[in-house]
C-alpha atoms as a PDB file:
ATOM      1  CA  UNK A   1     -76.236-116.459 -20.815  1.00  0.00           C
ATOM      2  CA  UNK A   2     -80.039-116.581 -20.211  1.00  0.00           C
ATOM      3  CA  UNK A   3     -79.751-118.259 -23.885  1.00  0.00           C
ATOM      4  CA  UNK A   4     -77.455-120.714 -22.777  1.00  0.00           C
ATOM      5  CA  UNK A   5     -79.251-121.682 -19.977  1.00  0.00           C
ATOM      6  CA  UNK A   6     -82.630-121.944 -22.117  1.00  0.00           C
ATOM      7  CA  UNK A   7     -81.211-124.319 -24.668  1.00  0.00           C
ATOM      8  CA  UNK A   8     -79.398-126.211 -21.697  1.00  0.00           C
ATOM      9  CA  UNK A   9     -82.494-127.147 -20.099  1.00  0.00           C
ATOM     10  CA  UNK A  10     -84.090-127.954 -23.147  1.00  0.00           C
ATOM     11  CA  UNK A  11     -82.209-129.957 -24.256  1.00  0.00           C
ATOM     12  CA  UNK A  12     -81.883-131.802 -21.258  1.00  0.00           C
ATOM     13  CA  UNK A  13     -85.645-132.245 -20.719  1.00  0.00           C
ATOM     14  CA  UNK A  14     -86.147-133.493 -24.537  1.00  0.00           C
ATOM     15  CA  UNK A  15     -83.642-135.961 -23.892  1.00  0.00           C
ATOM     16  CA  UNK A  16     -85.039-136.722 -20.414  1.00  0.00           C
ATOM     17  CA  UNK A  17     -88.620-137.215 -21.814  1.00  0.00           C
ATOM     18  CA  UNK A  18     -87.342-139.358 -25.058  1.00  0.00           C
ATOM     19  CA  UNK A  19     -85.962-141.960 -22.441  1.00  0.00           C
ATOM     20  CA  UNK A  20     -88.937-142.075 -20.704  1.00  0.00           C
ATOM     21  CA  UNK A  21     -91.147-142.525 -23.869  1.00  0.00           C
ATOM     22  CA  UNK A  22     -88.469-145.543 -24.569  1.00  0.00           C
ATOM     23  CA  UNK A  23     -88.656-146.690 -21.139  1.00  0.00           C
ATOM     24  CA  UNK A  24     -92.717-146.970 -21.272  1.00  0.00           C
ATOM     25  CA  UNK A  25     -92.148-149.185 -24.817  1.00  0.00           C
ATOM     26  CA  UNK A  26     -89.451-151.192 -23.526  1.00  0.00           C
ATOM     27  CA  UNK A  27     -91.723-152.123 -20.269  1.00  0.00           C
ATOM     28  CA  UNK A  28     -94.569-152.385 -22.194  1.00  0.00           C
ATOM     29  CA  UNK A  29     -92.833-155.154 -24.751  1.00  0.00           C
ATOM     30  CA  UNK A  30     -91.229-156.519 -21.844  1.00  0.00           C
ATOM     31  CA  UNK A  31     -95.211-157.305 -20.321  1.00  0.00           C
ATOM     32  CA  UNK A  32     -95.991-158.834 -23.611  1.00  0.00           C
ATOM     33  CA  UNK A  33     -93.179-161.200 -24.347  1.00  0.00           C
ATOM     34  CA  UNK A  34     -92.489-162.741 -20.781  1.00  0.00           C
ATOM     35  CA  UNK A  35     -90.455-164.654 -19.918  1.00  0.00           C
ATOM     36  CA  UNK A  36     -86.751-164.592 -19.442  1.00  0.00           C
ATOM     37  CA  UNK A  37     -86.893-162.364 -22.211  1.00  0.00           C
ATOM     38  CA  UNK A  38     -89.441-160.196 -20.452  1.00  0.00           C
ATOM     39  CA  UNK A  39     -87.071-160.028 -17.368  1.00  0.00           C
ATOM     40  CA  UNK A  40     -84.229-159.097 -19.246  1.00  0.00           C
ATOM     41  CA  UNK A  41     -85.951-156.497 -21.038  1.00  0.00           C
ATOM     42  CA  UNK A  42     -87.073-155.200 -17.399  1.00  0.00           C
ATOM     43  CA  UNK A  43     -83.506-155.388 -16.054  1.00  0.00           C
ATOM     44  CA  UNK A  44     -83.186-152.981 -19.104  1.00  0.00           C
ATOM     45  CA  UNK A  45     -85.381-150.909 -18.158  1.00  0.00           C
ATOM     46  CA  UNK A  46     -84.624-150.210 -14.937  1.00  0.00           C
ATOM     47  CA  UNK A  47     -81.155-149.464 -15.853  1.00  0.00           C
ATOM     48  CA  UNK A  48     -83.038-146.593 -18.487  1.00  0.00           C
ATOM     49  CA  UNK A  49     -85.651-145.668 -15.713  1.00  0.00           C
ATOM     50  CA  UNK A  50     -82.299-144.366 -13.453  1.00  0.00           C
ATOM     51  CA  UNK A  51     -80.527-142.515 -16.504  1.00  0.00           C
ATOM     52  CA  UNK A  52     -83.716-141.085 -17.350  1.00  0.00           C
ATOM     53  CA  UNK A  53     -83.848-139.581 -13.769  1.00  0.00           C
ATOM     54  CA  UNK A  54     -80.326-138.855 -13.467  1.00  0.00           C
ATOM     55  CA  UNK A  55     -80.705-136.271 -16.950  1.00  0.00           C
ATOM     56  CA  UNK A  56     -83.986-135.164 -15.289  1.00  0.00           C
ATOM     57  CA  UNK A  57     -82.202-134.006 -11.831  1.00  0.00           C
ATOM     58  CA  UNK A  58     -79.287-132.721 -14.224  1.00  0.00           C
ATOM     59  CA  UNK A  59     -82.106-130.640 -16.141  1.00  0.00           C
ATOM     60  CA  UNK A  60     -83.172-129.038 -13.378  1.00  0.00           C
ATOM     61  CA  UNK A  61     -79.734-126.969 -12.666  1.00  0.00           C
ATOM     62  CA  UNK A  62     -79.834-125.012 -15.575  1.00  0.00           C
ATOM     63  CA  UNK A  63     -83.752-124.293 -15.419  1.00  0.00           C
ATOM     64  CA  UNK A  64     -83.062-122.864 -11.909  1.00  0.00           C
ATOM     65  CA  UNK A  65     -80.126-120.680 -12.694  1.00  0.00           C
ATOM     66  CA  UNK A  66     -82.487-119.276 -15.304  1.00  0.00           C
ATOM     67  CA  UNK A  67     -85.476-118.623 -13.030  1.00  0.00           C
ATOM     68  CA  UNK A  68     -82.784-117.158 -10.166  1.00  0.00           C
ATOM     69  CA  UNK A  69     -81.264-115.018 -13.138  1.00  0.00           C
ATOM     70  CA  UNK A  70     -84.448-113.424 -14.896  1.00  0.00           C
ATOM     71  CA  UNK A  71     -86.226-113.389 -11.554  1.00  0.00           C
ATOM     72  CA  UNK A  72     -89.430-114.852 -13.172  1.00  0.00           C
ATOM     73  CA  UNK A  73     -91.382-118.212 -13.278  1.00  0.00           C
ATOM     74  CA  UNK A  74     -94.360-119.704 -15.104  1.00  0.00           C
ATOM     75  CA  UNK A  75     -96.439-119.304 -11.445  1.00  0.00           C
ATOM     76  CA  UNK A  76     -95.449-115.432 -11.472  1.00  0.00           C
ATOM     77  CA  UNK A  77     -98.817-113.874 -10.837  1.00  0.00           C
ATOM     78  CA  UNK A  78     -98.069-109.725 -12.292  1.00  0.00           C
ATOM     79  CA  UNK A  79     -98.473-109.434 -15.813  1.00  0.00           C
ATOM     80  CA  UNK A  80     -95.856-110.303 -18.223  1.00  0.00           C
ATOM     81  CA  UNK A  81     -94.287-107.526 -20.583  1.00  0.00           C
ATOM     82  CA  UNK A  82     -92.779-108.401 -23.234  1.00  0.00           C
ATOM     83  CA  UNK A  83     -88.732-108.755 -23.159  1.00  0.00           C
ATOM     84  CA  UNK A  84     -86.113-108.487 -26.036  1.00  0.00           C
ATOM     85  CA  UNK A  85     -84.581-111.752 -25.945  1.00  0.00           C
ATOM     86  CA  UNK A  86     -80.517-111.143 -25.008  1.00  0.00           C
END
């Protein structure tokens, strides 16, 4: 399970952070050409910008299941033994 959850939220952030690498190119075009193109191309983005948060939020569930499950986070302050992976 905490496997499942591990590649879930991986997955989910890659894609997450891909659309936001798009989104900065397609705004970034979008500044250059102008115009009613550049509008369009904005619309565009926009429409990108809310998927991109929408797969964000959704990457979140998984990564907090896993954090609830293993009872650990990347701010815990004890010292970190090393686990066998299940």
């Amino acid at each position: 399970m905490r496997k499942v959850l591990k590649n879930g939220y991986g997955v989910l952030a890659i894609v997450a952070l891909s659309m936001a690498v798009v989104l900065a190119i397609v705004f970034l075009v979008a500044l250059i050409v102008g115009g009613g193109a550049g509008t369009t191309l904005s619309e565009f983005g926009g429409t990108l910008a809310e998927w991109s948060i929408y797969i964000a939020a959704l990457a979140m569930v998984p990564g907090l299941i896993y954090v609830y499950v293993t009872r650990e986070h990347s701010l815990t302050s004890r010292k970190k033994e090393p686990a066998a992976e299940s």
